[in-house]
Protein backbone atom coordinates (compact mmCIF):
# COMPACT_ATOMS: atom_id res chain seq x y z
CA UNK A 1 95.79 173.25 25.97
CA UNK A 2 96.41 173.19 29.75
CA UNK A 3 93.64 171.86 30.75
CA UNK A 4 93.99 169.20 28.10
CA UNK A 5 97.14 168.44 29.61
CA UNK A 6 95.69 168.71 32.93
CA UNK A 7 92.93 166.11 32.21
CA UNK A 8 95.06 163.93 30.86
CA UNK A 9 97.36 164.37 33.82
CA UNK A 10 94.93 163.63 36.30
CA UNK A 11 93.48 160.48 34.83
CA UNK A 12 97.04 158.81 33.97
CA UNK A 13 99.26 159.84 37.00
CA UNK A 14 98.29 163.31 39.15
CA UNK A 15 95.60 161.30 41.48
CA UNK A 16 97.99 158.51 42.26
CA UNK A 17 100.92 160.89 43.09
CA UNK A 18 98.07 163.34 45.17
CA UNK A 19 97.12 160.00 47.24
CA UNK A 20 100.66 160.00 47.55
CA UNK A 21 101.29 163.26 49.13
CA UNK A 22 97.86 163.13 50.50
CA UNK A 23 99.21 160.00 52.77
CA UNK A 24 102.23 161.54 53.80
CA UNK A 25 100.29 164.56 54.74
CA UNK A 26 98.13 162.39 56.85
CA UNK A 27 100.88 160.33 58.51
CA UNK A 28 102.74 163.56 59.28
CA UNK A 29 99.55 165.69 60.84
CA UNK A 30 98.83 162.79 62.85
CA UNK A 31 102.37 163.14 64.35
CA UNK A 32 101.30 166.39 65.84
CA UNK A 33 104.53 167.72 66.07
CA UNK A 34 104.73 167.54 62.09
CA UNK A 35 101.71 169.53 61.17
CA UNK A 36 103.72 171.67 59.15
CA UNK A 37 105.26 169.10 56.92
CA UNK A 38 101.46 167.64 56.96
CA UNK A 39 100.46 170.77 55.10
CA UNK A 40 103.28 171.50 52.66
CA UNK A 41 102.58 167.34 51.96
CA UNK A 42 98.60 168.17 51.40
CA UNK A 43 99.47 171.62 49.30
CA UNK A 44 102.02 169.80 47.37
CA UNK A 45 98.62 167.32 46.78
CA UNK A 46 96.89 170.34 45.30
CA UNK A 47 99.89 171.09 43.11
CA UNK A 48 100.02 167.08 41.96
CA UNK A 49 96.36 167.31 40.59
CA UNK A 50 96.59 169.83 38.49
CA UNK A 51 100.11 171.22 38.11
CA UNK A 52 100.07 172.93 34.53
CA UNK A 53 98.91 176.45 34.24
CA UNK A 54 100.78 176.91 37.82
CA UNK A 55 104.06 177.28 39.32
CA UNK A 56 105.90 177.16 42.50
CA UNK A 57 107.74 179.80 43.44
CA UNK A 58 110.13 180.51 46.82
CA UNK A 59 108.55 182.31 49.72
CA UNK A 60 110.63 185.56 50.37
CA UNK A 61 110.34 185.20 54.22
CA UNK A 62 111.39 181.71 54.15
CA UNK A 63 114.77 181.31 56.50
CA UNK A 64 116.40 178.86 58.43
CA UNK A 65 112.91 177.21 59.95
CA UNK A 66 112.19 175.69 56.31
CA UNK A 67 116.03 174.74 55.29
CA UNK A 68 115.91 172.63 58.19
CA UNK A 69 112.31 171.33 57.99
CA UNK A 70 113.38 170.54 54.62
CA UNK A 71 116.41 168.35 55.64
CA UNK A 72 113.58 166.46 57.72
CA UNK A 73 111.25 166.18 54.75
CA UNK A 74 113.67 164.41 52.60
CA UNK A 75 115.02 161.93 54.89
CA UNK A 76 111.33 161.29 55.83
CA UNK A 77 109.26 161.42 53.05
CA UNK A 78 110.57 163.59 50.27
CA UNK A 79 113.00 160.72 49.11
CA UNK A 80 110.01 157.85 48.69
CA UNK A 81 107.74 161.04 46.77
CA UNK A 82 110.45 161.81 44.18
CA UNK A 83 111.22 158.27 43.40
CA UNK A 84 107.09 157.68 42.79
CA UNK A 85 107.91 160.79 40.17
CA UNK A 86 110.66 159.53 38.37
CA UNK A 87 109.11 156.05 38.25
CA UNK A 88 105.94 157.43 36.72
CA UNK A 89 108.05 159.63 34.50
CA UNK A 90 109.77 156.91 33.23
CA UNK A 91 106.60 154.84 32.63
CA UNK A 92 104.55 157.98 31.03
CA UNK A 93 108.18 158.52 28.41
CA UNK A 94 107.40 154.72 26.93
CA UNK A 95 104.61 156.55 24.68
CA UNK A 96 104.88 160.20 22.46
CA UNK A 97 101.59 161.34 24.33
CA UNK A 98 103.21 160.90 27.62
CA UNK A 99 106.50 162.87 26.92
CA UNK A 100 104.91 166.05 27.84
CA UNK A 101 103.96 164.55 31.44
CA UNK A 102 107.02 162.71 32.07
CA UNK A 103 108.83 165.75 31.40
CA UNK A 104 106.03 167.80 33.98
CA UNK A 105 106.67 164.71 36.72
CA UNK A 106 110.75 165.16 36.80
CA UNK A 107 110.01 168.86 37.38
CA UNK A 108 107.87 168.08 40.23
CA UNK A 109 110.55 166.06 41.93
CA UNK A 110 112.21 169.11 43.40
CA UNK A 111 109.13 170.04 44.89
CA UNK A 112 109.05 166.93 46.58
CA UNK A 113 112.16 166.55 47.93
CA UNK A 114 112.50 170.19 49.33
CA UNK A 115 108.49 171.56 49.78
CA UNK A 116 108.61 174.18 52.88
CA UNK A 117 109.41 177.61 52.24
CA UNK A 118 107.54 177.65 48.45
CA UNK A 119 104.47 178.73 47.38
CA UNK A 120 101.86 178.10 44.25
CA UNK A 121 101.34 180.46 41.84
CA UNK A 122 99.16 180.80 38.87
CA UNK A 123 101.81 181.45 35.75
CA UNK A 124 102.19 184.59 34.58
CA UNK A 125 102.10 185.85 38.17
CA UNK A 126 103.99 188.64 39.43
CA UNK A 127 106.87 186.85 41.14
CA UNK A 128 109.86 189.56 40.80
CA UNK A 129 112.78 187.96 40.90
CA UNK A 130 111.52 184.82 42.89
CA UNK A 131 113.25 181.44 41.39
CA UNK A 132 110.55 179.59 39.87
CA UNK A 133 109.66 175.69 38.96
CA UNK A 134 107.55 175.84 36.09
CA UNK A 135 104.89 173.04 34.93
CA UNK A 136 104.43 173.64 30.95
């Protein structure tokens, strides 16, 4: 069933939102001094392809470094990201097949507003008492 959901993902909105993150990754690596958002932008890509059967997951050594990298991301780029989720969630609710993604897109918007100090994890993996953001 996840990769159902997965295929179907991909072909109606997880490429567009990837190009997404895959541009602000690009604008943000060119920066030089934002290489780090660059690659939380191009993992949070991956994670926008093919989000179900995966979760994200807080980093344990994660500290102040990412709280305030965060603050960055959202005035920069995590903002315009979220809003491209809750657009296409709103779009992908109009039809009964789509309810399932919409509902995976607005779970995805906190991992584009706030993407450094997480990680992706396959589900079911051992994550202790890590908070997690599921997808399905």
């Amino acid at each position: 069933m996840r990769t159902l959901l997965n295929v179907i993902w991909l072909v109606l909105c997880g490429f567009w939102m990837a190009v997404g993150y895959v541009v602000a990754g690009v604008i943000c690596c060119v920066l030089i001094i934002t290489i780090p958002f660059g690659l939380a932008a191009f993992r949070n890509a991956n994670f926008a392809l093919w989000p179900f059967g995966r979760t994200l997951v807080d980093r344990p050594g994660a500290g102040a470094g990412s709280v305030i990298g965060n603050v960055i991301w959202l005035i920069v780029a995590g903002w315009w990201l979220a809003l491209g989720h809750l657009m296409t969630a709103i779009c992908l609710a109009i039809t009964i097949i789509g309810i399932p993604l919409a509902w995976a897109n607005l779970k995805l918007i906190p991992v584009a507003l706030l993407p450094l100090g997480k990680e992706i994890v396959p589900m079911g993996h051992p994550v202790g008492t890590a908070r997690t953001y599921a997808v399905a």
